[in-house]
Protein backbone atom coordinates (compact mmCIF):
# COMPACT_ATOMS: atom_id res chain seq x y z
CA UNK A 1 10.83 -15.87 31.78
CA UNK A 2 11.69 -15.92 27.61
CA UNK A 3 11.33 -20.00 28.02
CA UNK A 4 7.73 -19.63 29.47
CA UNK A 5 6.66 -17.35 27.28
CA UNK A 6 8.33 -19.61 24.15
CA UNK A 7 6.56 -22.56 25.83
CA UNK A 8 3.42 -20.73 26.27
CA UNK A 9 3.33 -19.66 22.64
CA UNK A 10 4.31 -23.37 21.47
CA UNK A 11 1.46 -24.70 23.55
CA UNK A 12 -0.98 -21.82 21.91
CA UNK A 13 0.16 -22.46 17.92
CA UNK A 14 0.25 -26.38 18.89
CA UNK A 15 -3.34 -26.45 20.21
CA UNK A 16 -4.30 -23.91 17.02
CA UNK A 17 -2.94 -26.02 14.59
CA UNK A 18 -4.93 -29.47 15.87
CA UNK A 19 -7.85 -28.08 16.51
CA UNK A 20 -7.90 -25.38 13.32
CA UNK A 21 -8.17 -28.87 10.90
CA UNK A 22 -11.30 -29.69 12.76
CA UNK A 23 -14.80 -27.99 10.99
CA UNK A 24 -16.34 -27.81 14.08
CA UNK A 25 -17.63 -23.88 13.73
CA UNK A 26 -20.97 -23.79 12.09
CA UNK A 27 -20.33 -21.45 8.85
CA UNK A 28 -17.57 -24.71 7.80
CA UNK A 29 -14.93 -22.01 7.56
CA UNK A 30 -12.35 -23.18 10.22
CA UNK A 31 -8.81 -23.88 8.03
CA UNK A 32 -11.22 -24.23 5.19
CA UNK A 33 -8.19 -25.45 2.81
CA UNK A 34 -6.91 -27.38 4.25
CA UNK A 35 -10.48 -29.30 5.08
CA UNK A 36 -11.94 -29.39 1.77
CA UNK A 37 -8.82 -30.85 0.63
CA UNK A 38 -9.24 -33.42 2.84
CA UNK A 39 -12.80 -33.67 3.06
CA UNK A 40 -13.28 -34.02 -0.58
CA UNK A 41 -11.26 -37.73 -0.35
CA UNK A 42 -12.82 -38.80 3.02
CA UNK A 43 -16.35 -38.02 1.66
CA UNK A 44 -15.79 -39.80 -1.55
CA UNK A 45 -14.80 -42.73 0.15
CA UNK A 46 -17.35 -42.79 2.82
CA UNK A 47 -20.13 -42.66 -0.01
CA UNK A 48 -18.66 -45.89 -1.50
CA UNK A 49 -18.39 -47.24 1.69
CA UNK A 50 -21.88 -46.70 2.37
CA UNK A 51 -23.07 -47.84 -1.02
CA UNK A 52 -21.30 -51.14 -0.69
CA UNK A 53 -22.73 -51.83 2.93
CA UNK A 54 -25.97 -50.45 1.59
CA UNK A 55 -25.97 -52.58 -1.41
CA UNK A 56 -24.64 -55.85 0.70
CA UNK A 57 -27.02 -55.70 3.22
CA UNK A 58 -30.30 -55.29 0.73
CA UNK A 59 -28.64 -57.40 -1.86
CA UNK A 60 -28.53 -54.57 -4.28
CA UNK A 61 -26.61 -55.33 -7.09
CA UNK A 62 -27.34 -52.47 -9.00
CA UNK A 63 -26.24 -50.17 -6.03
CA UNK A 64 -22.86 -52.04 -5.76
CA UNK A 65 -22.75 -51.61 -9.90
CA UNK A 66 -23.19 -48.28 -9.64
CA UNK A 67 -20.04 -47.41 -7.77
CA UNK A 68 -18.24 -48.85 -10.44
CA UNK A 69 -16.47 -46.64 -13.30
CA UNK A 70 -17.64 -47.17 -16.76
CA UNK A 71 -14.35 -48.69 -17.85
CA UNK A 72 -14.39 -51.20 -14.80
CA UNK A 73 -17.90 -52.42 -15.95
CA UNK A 74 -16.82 -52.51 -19.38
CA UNK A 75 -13.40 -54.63 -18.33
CA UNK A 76 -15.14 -56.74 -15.44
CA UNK A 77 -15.91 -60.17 -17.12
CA UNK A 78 -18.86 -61.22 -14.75
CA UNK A 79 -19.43 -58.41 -12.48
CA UNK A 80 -22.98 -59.34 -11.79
CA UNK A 81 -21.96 -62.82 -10.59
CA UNK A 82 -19.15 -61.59 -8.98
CA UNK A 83 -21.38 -59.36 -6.68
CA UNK A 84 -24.15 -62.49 -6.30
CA UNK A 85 -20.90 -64.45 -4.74
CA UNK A 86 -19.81 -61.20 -2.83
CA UNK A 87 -23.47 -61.77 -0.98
CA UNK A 88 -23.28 -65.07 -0.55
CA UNK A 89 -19.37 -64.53 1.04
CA UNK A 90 -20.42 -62.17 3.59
CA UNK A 91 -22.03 -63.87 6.12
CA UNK A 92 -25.21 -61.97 7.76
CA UNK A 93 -25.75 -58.27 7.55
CA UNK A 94 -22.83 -55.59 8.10
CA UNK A 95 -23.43 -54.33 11.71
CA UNK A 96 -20.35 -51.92 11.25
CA UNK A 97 -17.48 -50.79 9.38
CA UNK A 98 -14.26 -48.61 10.01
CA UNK A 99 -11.35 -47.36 7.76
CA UNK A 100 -8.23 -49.14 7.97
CA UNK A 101 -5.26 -48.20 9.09
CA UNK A 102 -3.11 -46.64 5.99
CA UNK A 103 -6.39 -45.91 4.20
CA UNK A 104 -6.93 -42.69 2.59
CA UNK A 105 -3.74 -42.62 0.28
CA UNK A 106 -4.41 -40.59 -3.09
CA UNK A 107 -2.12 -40.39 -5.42
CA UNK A 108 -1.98 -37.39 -8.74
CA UNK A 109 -0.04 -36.87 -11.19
CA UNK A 110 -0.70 -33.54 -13.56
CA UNK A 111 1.00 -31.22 -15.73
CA UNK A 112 -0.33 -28.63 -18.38
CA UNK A 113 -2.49 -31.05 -20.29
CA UNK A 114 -3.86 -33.85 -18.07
CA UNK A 115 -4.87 -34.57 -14.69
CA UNK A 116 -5.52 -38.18 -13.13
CA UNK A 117 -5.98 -38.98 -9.50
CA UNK A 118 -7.01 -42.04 -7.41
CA UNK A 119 -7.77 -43.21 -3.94
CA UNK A 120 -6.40 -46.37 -2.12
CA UNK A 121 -8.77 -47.07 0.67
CA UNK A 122 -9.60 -49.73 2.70
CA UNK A 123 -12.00 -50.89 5.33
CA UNK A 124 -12.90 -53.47 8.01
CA UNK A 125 -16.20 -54.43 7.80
CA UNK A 126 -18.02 -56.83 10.51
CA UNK A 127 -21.41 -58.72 10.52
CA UNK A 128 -22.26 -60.95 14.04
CA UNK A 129 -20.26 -63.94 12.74
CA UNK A 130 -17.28 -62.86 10.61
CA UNK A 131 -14.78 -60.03 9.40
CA UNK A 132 -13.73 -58.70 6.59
CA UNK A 133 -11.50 -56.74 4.83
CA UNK A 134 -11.80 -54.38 1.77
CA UNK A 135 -9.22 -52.77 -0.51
CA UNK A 136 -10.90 -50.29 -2.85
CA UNK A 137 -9.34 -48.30 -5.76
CA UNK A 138 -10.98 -45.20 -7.22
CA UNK A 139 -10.32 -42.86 -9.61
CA UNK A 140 -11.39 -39.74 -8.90
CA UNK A 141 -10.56 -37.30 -11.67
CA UNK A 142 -8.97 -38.02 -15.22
CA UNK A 143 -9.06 -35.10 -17.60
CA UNK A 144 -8.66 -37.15 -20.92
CA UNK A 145 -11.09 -40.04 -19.84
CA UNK A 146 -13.63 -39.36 -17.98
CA UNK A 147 -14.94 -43.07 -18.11
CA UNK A 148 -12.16 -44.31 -15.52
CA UNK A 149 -13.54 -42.35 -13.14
CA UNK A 150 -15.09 -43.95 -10.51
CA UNK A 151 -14.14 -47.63 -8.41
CA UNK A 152 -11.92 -49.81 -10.21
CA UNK A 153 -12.12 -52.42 -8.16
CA UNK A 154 -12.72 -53.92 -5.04
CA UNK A 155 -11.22 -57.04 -3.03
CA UNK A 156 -12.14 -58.72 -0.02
CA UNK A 157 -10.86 -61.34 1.83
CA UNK A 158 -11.49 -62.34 5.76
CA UNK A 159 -9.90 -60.01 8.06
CA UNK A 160 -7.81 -62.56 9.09
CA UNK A 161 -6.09 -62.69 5.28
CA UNK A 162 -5.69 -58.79 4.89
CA UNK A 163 -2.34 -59.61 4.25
CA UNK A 164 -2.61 -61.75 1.83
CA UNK A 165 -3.83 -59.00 -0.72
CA UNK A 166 -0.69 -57.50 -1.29
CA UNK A 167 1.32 -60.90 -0.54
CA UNK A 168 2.88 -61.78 -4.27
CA UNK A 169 3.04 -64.87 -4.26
CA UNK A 170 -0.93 -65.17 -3.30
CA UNK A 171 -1.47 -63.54 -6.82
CA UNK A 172 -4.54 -61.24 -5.67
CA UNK A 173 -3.52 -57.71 -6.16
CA UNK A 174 0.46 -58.71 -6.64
CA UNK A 175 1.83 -61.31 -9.41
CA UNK A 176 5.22 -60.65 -7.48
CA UNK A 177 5.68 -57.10 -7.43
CA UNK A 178 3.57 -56.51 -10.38
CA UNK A 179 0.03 -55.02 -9.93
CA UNK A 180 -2.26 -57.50 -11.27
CA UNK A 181 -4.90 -55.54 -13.49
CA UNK A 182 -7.95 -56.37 -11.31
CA UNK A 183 -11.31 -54.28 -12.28
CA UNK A 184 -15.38 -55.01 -10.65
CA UNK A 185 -15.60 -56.69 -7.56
CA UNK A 186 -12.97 -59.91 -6.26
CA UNK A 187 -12.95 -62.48 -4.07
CA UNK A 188 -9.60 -64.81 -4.25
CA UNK A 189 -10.03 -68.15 -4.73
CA UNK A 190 -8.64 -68.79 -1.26
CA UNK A 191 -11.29 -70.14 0.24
């Protein structure tokens, strides 16, 4: 009897605890926490998502620049001819998109004085002929520069070459295990 009731009350705080992370009530207040802690990095990088499929698929550079943090505009040597070849690389309009797997990572350091945070995210994003993949770095809060907030970069390769991003000797993101200083938008020379 005690190990049906102890499975009974598993199966009760199990089925609480996956659903409760869900905002499915309509006041939003379900584990509210927990989901705006959450939400606030999903929603930030579903904009961006957006705005880059948005901007590739009308050819909007401004759109695309916009996404961009005032430092990576400042830093990005030919950001408006990088997005002119990031039209002509994808081939046809995006028909769909979905987060990869590992996507979502944040990463915040703070103490008394300063805050900084950033997102790692990174997408798969299809037209009717080819695949791609995108790695995208925001910041998303700096207390003592405020210009760094926003996308640092963004790469993208052919799906089929998602590992060559973070592949060292390829030199995109990686000069061996050093993080190349990338900022606007990139395309490797890899094709």
């Amino acid at each position: 009897m005690y190990r049906l009731i102890r499975s009974v009350i598993i199966i009760f705080v199990s089925i609480t605890l996956i659903t409760g992370c869900k905002n499915n009530n309509e006041s939003g207040t379900s584990n509210k926490l927990f989901y705006s802690f959450w939400n606030s990095d999903q929603k930030i990088s579903d904009e961006i998502i957006e705005k880059i499929v948005d901007g590739i698929n009308y050819e909007d550079t401004d759109k695309i620049k916009n996404i961009f943090s005032v430092n990576a505009l400042e830093k990005s040597e030919s950001l408006d001819n990088d997005i002119q070849n990031l039209f002509e690389f994808i081939d046809g309009p995006i028909i769909s998109y979905e987060e990869g797997n590992g996507s979502g990572s944040s990463m915040e350091s703070s103490d008394s004085t300063y805050k900084i945070k950033f997102l790692y995210t990174c997408y798969y994003i299809s037209t009717a002929n080819e695949d791609y993949f995108i790695d995208i770095k925001t910041y998303t809060d700096d207390t003592q520069n405020a210009d760094l907030i926003g996308v640092k970069y963004l790469i993208i390769v052919k799906a089929d070459d998602m590992m060559k991003i973070y592949d060292g000797d390829e030199k995109i993101l990686f000069d061996g295990t050093e993080e190349i200083d990338r900022y606007g938008v990139f395309i490797p020379d890899i094709y």
